[in-house]
N, C-alpha and C. Protein backbone atom coordinates (compact mmCIF):
# COMPACT_ATOMS: atom_id res chain seq x y z
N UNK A 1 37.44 77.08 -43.03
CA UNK A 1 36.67 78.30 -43.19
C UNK A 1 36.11 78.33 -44.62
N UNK A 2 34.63 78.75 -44.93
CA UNK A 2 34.20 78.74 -46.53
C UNK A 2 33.73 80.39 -46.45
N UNK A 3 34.45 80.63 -47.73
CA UNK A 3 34.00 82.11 -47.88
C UNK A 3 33.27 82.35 -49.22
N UNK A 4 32.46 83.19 -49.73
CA UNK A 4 31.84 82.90 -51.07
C UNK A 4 31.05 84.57 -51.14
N UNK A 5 30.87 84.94 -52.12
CA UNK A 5 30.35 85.98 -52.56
C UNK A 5 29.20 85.81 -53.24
N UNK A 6 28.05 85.20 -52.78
CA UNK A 6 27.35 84.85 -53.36
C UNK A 6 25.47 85.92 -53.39
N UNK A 7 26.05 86.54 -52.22
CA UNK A 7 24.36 87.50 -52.16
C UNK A 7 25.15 88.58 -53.41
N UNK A 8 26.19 88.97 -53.50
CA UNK A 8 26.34 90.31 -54.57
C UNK A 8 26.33 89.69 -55.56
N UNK A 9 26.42 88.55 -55.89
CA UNK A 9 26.99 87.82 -56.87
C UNK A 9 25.08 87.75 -57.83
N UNK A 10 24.60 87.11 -57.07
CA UNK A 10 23.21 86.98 -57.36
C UNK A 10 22.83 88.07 -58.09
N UNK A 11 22.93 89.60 -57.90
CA UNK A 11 22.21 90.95 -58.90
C UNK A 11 23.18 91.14 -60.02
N UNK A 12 24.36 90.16 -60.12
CA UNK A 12 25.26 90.81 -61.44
C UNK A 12 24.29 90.78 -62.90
N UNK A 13 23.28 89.74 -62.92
CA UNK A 13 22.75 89.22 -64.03
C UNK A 13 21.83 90.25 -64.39
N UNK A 14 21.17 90.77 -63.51
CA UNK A 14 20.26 91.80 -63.61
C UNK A 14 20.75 93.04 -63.96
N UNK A 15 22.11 93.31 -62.99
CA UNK A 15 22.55 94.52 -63.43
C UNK A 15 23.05 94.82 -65.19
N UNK A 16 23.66 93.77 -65.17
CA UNK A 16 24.34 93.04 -66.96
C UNK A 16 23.24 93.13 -68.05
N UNK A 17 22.27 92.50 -67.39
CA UNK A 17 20.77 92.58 -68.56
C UNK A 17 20.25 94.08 -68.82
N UNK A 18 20.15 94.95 -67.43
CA UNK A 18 19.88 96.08 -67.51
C UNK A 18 20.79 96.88 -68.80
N UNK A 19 22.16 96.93 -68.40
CA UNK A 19 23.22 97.72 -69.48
C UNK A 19 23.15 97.49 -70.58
N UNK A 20 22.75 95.99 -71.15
CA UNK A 20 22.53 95.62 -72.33
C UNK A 20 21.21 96.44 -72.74
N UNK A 21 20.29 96.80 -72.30
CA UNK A 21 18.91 97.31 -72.60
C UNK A 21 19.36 98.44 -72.85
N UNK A 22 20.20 99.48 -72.01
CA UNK A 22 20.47 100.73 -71.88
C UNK A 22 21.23 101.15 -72.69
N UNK A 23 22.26 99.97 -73.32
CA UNK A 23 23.10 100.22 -74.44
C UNK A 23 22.22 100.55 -75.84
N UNK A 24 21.70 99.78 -75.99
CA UNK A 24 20.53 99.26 -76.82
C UNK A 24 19.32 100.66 -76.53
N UNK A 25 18.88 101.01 -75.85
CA UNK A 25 18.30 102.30 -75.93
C UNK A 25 18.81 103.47 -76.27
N UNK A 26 20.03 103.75 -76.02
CA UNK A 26 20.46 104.97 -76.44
C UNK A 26 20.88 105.02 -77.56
N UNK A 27 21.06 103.72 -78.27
CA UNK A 27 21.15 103.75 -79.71
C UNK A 27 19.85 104.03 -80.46
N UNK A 28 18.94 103.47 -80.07
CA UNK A 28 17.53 103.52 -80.02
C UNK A 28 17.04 104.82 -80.68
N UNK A 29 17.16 105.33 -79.22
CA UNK A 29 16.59 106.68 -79.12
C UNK A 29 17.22 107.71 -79.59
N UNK A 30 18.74 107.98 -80.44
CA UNK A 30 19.21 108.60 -80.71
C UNK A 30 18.87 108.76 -82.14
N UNK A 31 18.98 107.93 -83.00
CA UNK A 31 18.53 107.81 -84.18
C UNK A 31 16.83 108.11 -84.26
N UNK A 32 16.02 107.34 -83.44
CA UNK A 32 14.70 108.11 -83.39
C UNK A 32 14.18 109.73 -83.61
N UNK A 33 15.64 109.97 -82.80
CA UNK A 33 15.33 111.51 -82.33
C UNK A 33 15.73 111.98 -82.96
N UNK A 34 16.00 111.37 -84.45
CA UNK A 34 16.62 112.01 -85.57
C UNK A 34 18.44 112.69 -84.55
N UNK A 35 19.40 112.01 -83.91
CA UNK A 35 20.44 112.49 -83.02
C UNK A 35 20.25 113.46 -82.38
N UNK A 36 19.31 114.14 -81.65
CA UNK A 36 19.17 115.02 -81.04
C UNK A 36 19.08 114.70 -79.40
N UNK A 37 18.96 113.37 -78.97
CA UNK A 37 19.28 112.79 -77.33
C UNK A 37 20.35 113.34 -77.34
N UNK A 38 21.40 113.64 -77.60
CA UNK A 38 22.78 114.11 -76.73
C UNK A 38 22.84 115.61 -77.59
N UNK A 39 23.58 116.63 -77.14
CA UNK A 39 23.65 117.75 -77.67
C UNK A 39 24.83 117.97 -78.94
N UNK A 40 25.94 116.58 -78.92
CA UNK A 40 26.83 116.46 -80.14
C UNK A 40 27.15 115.06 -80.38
N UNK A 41 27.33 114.98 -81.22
CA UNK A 41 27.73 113.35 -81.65
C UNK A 41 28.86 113.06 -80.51
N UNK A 42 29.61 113.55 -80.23
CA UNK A 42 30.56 113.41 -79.14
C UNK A 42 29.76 112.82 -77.69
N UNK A 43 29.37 113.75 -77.48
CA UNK A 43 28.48 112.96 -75.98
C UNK A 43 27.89 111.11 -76.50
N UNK A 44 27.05 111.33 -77.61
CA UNK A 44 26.33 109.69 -77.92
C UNK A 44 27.78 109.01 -78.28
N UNK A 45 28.85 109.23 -78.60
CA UNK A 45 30.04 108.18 -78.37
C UNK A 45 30.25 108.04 -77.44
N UNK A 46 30.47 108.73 -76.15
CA UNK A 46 31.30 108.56 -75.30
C UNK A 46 30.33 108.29 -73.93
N UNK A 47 29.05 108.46 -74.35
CA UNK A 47 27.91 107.37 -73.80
C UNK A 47 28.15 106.36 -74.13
N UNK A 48 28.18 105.58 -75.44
CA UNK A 48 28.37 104.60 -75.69
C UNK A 48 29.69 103.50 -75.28
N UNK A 49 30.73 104.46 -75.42
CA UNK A 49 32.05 104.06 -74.57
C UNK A 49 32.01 103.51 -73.52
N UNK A 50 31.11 104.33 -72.73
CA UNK A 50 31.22 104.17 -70.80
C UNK A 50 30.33 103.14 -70.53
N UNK A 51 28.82 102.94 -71.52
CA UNK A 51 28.27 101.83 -71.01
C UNK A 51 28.79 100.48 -71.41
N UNK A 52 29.78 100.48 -72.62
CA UNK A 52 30.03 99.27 -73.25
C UNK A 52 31.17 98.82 -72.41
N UNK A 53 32.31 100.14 -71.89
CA UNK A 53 33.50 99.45 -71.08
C UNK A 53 32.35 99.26 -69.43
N UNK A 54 31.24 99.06 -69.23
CA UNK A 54 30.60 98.79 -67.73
C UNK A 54 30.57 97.69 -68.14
N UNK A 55 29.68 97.21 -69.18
CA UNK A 55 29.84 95.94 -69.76
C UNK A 55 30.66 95.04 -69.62
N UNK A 56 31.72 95.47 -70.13
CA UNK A 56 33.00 94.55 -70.31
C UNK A 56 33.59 94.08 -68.94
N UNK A 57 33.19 95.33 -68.15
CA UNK A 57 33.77 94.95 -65.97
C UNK A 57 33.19 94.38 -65.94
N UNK A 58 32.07 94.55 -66.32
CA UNK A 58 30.94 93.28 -65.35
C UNK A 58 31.03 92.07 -65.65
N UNK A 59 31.37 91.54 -66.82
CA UNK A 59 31.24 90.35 -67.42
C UNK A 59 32.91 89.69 -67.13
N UNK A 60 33.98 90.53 -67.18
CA UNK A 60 35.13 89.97 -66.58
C UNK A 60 35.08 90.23 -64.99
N UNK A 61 34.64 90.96 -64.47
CA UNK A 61 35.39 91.20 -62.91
C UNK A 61 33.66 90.57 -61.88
N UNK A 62 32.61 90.40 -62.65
CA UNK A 62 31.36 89.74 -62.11
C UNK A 62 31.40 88.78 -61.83
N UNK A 63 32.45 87.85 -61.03
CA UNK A 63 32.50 86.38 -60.72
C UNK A 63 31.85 86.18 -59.40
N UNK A 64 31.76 84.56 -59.44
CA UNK A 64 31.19 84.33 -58.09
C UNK A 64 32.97 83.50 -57.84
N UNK A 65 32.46 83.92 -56.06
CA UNK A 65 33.88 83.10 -55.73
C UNK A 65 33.64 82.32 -54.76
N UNK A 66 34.60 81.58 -54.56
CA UNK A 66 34.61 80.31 -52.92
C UNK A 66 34.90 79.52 -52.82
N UNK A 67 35.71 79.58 -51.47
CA UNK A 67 37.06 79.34 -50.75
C UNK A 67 36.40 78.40 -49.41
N UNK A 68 37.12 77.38 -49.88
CA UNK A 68 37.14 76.51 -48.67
C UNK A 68 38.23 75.48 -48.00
N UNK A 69 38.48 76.16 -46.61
CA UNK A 69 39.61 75.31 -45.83
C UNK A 69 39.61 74.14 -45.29
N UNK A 70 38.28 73.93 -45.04
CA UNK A 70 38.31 72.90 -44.43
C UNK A 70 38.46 71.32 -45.00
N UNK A 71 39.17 70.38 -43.74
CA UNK A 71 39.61 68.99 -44.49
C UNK A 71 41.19 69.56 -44.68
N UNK A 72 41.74 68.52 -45.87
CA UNK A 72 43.02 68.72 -46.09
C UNK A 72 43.59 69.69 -46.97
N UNK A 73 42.49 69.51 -47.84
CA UNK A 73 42.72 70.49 -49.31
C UNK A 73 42.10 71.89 -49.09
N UNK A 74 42.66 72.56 -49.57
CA UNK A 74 42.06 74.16 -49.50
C UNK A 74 41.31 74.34 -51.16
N UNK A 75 40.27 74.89 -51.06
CA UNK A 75 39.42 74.80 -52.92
C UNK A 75 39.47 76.47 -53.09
N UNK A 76 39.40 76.53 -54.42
CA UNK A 76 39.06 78.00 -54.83
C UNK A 76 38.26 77.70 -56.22
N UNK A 77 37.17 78.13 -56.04
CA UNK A 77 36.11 78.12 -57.23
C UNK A 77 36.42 79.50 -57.81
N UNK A 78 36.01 79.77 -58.97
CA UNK A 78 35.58 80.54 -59.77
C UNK A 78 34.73 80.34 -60.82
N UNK A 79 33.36 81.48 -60.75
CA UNK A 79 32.32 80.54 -62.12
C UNK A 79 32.46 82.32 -62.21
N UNK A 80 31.67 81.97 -63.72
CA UNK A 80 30.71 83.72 -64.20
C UNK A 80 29.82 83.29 -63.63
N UNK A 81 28.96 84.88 -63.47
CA UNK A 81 28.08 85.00 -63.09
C UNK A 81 26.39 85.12 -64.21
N UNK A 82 27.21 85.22 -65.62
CA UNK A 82 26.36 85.49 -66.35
C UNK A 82 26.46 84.24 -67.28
N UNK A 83 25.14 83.61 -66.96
CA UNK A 83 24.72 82.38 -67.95
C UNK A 83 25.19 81.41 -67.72
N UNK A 84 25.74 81.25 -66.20
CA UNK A 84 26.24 80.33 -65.23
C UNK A 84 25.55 79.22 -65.39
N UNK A 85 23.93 79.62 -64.96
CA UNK A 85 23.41 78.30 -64.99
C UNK A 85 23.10 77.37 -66.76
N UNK A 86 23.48 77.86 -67.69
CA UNK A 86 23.43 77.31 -68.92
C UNK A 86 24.88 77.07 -69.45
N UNK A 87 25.46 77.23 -69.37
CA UNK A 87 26.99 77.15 -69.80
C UNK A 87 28.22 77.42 -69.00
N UNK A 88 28.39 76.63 -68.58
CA UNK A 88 29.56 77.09 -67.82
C UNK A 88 30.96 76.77 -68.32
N UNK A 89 31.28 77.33 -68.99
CA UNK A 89 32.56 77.51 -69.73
C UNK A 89 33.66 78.27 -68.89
N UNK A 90 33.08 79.68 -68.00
CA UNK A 90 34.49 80.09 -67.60
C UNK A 90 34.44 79.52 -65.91
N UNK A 91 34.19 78.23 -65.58
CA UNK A 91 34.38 77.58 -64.24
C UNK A 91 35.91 76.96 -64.26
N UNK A 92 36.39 77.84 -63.11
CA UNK A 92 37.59 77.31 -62.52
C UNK A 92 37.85 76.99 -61.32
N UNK A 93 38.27 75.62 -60.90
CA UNK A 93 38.19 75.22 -59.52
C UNK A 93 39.71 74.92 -59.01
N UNK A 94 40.23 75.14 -58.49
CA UNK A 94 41.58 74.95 -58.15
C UNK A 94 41.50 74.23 -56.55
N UNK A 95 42.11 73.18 -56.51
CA UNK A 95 42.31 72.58 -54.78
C UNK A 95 43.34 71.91 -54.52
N UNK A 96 44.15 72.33 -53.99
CA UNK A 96 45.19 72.23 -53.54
C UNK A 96 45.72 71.59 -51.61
N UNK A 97 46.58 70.71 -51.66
CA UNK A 97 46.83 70.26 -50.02
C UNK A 97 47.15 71.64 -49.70
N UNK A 98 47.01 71.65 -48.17
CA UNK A 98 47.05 72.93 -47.09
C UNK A 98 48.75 72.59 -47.03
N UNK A 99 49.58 71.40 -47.17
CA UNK A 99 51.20 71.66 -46.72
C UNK A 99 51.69 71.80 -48.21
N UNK A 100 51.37 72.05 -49.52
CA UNK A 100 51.84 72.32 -50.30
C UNK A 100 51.73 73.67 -50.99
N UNK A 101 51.36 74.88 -49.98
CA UNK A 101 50.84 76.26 -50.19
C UNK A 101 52.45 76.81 -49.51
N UNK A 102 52.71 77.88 -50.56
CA UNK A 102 53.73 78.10 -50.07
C UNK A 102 53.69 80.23 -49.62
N UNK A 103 53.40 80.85 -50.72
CA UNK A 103 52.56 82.06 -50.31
C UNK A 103 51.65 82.51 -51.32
N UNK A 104 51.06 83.76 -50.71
CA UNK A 104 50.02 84.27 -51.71
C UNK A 104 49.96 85.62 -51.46
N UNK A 105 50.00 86.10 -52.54
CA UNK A 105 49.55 87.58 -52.72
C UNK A 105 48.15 88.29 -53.37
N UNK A 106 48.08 89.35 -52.85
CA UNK A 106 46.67 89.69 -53.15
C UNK A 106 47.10 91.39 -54.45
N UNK A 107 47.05 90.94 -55.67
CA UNK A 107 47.15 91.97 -56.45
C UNK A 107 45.63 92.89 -56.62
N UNK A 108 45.82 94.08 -55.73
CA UNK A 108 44.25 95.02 -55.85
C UNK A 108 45.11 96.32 -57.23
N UNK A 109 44.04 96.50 -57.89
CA UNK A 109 44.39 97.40 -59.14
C UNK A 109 42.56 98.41 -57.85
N UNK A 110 42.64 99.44 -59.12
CA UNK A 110 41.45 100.12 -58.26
C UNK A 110 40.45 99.56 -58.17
N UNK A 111 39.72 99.17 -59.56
CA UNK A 111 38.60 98.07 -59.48
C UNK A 111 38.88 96.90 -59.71
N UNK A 112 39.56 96.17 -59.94
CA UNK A 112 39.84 94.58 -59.73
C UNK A 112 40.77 94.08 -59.20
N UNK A 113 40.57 92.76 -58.53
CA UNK A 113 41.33 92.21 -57.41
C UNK A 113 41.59 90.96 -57.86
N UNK A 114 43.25 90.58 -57.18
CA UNK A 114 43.23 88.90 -57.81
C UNK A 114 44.19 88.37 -56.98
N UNK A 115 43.91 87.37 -56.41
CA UNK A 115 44.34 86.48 -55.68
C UNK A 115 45.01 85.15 -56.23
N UNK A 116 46.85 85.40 -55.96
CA UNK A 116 47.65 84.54 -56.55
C UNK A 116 48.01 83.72 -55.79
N UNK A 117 47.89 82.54 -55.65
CA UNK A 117 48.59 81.61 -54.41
C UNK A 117 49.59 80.79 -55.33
N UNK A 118 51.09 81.25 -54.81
CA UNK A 118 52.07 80.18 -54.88
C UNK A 118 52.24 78.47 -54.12
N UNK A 119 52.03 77.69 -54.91
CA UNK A 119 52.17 76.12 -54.15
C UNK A 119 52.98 75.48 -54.97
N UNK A 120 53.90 74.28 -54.49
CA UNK A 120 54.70 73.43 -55.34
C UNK A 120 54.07 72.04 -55.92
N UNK A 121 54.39 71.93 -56.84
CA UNK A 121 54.28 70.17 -57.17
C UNK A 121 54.92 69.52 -57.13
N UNK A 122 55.08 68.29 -57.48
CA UNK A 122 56.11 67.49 -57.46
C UNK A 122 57.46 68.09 -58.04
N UNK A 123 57.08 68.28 -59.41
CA UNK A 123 58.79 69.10 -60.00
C UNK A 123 59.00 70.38 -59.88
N UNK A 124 58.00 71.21 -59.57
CA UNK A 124 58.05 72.93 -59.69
C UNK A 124 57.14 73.64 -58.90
N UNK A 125 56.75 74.30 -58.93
CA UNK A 125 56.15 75.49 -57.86
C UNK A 125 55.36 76.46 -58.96
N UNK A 126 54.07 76.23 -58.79
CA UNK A 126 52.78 76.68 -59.64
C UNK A 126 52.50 78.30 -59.18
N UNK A 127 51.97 78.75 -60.06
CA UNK A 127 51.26 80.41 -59.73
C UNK A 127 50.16 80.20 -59.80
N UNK A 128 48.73 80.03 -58.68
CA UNK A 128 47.49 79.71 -59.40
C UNK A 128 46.90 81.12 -59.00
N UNK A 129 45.89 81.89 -59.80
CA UNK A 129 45.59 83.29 -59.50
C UNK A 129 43.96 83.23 -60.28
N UNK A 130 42.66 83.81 -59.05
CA UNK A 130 41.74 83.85 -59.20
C UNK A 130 41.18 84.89 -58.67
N UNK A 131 40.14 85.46 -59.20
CA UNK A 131 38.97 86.71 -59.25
C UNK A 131 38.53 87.00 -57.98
N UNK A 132 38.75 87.83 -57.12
CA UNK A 132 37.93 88.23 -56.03
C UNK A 132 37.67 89.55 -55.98
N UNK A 133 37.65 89.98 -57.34
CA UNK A 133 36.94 91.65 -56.93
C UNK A 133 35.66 91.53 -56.56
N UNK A 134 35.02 90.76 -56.10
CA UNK A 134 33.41 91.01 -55.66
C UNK A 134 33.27 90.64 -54.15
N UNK A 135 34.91 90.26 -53.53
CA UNK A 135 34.62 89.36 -52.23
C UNK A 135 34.98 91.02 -51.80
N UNK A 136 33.89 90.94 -50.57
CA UNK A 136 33.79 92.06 -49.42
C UNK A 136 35.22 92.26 -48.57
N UNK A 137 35.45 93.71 -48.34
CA UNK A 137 36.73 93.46 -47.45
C UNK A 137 36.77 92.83 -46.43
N UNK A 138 35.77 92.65 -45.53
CA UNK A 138 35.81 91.73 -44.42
C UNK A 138 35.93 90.61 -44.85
N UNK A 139 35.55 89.92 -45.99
CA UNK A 139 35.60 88.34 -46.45
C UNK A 139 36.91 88.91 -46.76
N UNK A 140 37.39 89.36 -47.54
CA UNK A 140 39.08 89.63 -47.85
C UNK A 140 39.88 89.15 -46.45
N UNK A 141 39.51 89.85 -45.33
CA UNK A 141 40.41 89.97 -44.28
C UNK A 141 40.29 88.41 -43.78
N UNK A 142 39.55 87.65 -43.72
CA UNK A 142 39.24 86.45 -43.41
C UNK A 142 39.88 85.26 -43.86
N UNK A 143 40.06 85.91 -45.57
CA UNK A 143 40.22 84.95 -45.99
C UNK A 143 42.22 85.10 -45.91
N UNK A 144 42.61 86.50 -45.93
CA UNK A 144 44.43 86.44 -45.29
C UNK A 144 44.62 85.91 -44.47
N UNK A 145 43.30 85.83 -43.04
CA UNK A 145 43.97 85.20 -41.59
C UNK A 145 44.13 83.96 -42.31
N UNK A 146 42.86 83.18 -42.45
CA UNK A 146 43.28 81.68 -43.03
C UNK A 146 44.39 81.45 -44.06
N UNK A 147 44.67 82.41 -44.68
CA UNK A 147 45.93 81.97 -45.46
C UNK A 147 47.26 82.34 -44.65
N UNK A 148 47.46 83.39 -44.00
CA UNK A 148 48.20 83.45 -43.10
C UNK A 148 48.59 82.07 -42.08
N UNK A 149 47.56 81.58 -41.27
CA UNK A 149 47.70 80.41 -40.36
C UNK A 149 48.33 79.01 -41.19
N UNK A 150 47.47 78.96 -42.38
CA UNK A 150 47.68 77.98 -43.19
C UNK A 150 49.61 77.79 -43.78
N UNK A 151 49.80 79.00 -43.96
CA UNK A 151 51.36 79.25 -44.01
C UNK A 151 52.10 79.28 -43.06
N UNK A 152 51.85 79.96 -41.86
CA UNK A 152 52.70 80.00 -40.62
C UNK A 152 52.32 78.45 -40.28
N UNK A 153 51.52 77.66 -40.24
CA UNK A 153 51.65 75.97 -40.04
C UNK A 153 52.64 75.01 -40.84
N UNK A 154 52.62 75.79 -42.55
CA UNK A 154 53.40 74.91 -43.15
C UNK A 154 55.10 75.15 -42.51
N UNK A 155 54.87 76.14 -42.14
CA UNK A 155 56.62 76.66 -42.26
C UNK A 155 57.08 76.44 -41.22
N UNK A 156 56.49 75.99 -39.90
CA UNK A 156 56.74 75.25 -38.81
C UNK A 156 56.86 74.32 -38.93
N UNK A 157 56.25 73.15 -40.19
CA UNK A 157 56.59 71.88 -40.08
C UNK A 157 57.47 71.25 -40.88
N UNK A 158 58.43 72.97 -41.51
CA UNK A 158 59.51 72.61 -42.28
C UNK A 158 60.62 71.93 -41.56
């Protein structure tokens, strides 16, 4: 099964470029307006707060993701979404055999999600844990059956 988040994934850059403009304008325009855009210095901070922590989600929790079962190995990509195609510095690919998966949990906070799969190696038993706050709940649910089956197979052929 390949699962991937890739149509939402596509407007993060735009949305990201936008906030940067918007950040950047209200600084803009506040000082222009001699501070008179917000009605107290309090509001233009705490404008500034809310667009800079949108910022900061987007650029950590804006990943592209994808998952693929098929063959022997199971893969889990993770890239950013921003400046992907020039640098890819935060690409993480993890692939692992399907009989060396042992379980996985899905840690959801309100807005971010992360997907930990326990598997062993030769001497020890790894925690590998990757970004899926952008995968859709139906891709979510898809992607438990396949991890589900993938586990109820290993543990039958214990």
């Amino acid at each position: 099964m390949r699962l991937s988040n890739h149509r939402l994934v596509k407007v993060i850059p735009g949305v990201y470029y936008f906030s940067v403009i918007l950040f950047l304008l209200i600084i803009f325009l506040n000082y222009q307006l001699g501070q008179q855009l917000f009605p107290s210095e309090n509001y233009f901070y705490a404008a500034l707060t809310g667009v800079g922590l949108w910022l900061i989600y987007i650029y950590f929790a804006g990943k592209y993701f994808e998952y693929d079962s098929e063959g022997s190995l199971v893969s889990f990509l993770n890239r950013g979404a921003i400046l992907s195609e020039f640098v890819n510095y935060r690409t993480k690919i993890h692939e692992i055999k399907k009989d060396k998966i042992k379980s996985y949990r899905i840690t959801n906070f309100i807005i971010y999600r992360r997907l930990h799969i326990v598997h062993s190696t030769k001497n020890s038993i790894k925690d590998v844990h990757t970004n899926i706050s952008l995968l859709s709940p139906r891709k979510t649910r898809y992607l438990k059956l396949s991890l589900d089956k993938i586990i109820a197979k290993n543990q039958t052929n214990l």
